[in-house]
C-alpha atoms as a PDB file:
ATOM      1  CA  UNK A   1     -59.641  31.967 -73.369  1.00  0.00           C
ATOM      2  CA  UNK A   2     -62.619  34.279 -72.116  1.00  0.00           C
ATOM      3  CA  UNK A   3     -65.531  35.068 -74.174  1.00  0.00           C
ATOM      4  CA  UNK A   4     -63.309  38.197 -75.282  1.00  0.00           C
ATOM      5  CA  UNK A   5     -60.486  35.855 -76.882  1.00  0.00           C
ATOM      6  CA  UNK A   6     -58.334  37.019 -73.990  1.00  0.00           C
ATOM      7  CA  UNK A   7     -55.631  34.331 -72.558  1.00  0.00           C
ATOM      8  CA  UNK A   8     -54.105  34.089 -69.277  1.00  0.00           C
ATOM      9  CA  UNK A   9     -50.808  31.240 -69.288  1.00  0.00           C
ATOM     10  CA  UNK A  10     -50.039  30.667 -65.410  1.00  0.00           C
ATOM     11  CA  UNK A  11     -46.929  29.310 -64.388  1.00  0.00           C
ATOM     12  CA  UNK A  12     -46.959  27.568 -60.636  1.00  0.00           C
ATOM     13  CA  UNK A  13     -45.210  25.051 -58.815  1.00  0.00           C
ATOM     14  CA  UNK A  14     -46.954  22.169 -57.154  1.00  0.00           C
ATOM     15  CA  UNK A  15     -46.673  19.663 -54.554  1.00  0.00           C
ATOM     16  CA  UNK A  16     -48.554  16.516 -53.439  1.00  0.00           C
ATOM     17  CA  UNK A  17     -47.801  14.815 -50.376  1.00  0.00           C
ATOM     18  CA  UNK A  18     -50.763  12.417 -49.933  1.00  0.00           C
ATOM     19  CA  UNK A  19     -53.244  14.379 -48.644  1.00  0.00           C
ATOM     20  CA  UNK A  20     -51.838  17.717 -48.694  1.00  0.00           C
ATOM     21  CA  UNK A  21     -51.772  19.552 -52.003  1.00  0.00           C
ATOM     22  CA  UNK A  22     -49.642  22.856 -52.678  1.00  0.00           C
ATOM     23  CA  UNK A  23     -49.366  24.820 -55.120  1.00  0.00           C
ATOM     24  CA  UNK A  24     -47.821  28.376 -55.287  1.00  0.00           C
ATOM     25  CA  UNK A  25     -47.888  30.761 -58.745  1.00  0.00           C
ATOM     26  CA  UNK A  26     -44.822  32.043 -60.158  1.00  0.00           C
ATOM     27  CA  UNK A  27     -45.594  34.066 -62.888  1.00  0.00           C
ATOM     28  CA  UNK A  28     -49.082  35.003 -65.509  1.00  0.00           C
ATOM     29  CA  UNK A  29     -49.378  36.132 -68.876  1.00  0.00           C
ATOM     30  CA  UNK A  30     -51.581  38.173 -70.500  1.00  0.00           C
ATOM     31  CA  UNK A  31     -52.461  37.535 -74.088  1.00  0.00           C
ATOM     32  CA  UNK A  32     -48.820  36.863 -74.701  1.00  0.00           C
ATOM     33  CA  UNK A  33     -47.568  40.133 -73.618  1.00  0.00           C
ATOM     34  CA  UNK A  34     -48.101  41.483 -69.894  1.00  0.00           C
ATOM     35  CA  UNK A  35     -45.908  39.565 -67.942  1.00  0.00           C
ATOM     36  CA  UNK A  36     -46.623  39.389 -63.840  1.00  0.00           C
ATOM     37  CA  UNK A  37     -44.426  37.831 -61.333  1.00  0.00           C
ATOM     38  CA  UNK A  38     -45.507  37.247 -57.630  1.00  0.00           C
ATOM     39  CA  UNK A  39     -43.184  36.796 -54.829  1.00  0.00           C
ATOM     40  CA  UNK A  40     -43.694  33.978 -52.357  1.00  0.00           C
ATOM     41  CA  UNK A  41     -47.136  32.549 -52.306  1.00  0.00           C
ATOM     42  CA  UNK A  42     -48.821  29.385 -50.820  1.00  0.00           C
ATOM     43  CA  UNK A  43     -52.161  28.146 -51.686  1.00  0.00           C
ATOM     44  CA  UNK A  44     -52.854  24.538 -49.648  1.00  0.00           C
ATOM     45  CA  UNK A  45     -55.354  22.292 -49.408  1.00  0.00           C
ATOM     46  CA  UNK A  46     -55.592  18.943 -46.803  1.00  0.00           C
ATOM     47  CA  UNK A  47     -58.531  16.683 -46.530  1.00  0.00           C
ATOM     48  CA  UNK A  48     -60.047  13.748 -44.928  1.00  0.00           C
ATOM     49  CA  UNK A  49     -62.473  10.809 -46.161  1.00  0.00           C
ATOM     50  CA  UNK A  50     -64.277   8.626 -44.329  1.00  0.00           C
ATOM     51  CA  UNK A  51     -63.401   4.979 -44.486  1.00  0.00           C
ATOM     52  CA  UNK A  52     -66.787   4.350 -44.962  1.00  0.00           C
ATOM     53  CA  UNK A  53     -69.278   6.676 -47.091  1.00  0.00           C
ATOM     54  CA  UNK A  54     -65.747   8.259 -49.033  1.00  0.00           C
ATOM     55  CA  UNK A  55     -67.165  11.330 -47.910  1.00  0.00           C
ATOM     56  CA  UNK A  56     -65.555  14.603 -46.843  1.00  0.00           C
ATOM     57  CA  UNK A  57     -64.885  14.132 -42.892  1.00  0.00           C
ATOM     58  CA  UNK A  58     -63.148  17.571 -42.894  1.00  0.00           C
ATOM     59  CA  UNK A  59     -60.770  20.037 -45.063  1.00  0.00           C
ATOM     60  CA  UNK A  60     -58.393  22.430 -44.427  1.00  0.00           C
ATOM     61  CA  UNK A  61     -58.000  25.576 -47.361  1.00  0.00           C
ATOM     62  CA  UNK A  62     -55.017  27.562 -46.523  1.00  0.00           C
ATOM     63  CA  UNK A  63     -53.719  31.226 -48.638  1.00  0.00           C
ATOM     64  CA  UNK A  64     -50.791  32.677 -47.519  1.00  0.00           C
ATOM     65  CA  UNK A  65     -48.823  36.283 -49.952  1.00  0.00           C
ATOM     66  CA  UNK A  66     -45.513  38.001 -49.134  1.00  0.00           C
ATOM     67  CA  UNK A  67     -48.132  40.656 -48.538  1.00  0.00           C
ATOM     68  CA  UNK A  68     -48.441  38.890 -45.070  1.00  0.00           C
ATOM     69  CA  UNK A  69     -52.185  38.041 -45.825  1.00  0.00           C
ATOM     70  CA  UNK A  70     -53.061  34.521 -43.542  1.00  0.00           C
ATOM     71  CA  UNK A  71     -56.669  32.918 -44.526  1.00  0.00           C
ATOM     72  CA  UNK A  72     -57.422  29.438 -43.701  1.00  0.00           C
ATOM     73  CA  UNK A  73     -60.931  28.162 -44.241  1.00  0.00           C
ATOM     74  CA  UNK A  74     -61.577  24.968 -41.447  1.00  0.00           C
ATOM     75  CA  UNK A  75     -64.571  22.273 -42.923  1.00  0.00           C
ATOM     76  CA  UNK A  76     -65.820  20.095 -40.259  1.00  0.00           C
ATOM     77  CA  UNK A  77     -68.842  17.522 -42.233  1.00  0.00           C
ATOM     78  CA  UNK A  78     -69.912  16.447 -38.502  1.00  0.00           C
ATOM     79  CA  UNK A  79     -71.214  20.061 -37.757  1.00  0.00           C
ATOM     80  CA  UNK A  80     -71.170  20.548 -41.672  1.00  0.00           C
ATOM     81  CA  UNK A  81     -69.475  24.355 -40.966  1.00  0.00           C
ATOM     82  CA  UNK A  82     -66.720  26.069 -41.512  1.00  0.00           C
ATOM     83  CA  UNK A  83     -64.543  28.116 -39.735  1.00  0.00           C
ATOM     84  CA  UNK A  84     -62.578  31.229 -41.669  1.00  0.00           C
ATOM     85  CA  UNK A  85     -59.921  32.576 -39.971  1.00  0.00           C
ATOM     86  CA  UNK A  86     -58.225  35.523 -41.053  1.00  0.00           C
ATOM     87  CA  UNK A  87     -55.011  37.901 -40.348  1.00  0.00           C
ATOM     88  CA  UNK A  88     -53.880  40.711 -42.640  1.00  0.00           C
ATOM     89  CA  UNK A  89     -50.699  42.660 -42.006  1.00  0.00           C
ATOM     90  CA  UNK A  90     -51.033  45.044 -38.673  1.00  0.00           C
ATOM     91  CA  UNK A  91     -54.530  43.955 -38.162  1.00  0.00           C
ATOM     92  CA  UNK A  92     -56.310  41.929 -36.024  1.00  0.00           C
ATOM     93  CA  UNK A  93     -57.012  37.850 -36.416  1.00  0.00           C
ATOM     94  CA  UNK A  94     -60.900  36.926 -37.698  1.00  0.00           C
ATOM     95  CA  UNK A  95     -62.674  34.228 -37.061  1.00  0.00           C
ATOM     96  CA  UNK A  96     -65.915  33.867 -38.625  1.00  0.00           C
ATOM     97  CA  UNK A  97     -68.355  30.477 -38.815  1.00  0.00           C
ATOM     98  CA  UNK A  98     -70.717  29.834 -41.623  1.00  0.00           C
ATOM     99  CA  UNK A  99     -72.675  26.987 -42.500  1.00  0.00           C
ATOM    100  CA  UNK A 100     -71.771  24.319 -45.180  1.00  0.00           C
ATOM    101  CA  UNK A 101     -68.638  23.412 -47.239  1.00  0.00           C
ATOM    102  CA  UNK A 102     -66.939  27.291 -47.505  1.00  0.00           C
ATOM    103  CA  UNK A 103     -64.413  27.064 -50.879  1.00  0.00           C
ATOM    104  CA  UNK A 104     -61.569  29.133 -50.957  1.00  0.00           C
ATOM    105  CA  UNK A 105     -60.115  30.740 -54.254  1.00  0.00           C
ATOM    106  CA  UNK A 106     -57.941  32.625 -55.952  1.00  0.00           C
ATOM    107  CA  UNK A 107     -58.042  35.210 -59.263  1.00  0.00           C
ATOM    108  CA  UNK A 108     -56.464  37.700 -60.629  1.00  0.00           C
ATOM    109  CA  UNK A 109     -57.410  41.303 -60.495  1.00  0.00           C
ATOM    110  CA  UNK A 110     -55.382  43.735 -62.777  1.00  0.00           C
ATOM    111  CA  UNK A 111     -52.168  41.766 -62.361  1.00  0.00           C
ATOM    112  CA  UNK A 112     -52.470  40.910 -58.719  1.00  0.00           C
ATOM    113  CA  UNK A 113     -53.115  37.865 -57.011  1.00  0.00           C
ATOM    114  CA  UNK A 114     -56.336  38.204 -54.349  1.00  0.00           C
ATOM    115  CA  UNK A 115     -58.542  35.639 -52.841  1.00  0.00           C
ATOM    116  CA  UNK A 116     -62.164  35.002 -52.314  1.00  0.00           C
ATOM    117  CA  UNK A 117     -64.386  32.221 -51.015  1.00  0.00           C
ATOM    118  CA  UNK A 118     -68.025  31.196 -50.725  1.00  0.00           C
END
C-alpha cells in the first residue's frame, strides 16, 4: 500500500534453477478493481560468488516483453562495470558501459510494464 492507501496485487510465475532466477508477471491489480494482463514477459537474473570473499564475481540482469524490447545489464566485480546492452523493435542494438554494480528494474506505469536501471 502507497502512502495514498493505493494497492497493487501482482500475480507472476517464478523459477529457480540454482543460480538463475526467473520470474515473468501475469497479471496486476489495482485497488481491487483495474485488472491488467501482460503477454509473454521474462525478467532473469544469474550470478556468481567467489569461493572465497562470497562476493559478487559477476551478474547477469536480463528483461525481455512481447513488445520485442531486449535489455541485459552485464556486472563484471574485476573491472567493477557494467555493460547495458539494448535492442528495441526495428532499432538498432546499444551498448553502453558505466561504472559500478548497474541494477535493473521493473514498474508499472499506467497499467504497463516498463523497465529502468541505475
Amino acid at each position: 500500500m502507497d502512502k495514498a492507501g493505493n494497492t497493487l496485487k501482482m500475480y507472476k510465475e517464478f523459477k529457480r534453477n540454482g543460480k538463475v532466477q526467473i520470474y515473468s508477471i501475469k497479471s496486476i491489480i489495482y485497488n481491487d478493481l483495474e485488472v491488467f494482463n501482460f503477454d509473454k514477459n521474462l525478467y532473469s537474473v544469474v550470478f556468481n560468488l567467489d569461493k572465497k570473499s562470497d562476493s559478487l564475481n559477476h551478474v547477469i540482469q536480463r528483461w525481455f516483453d512481447k513488445k520485442d524490447t531486449l535489455i541485459t545489464v552485464i556486472y563484471k566485480n574485476k573491472e567493477n562495470e557494467s555493460e547495458i546492452i539494448r535492442k528495441d523493435k526495428g532499432d538498432k542494438l546499444e551498448k553502453e558501459k558505466r561504472q559500478g554494480l548497474i541494477l535493473l528494474y521493473i514498474y508499472t506505469n499506467n497499467g504497463n510494464l516498463e523497465f529502468g536501471y541505475e
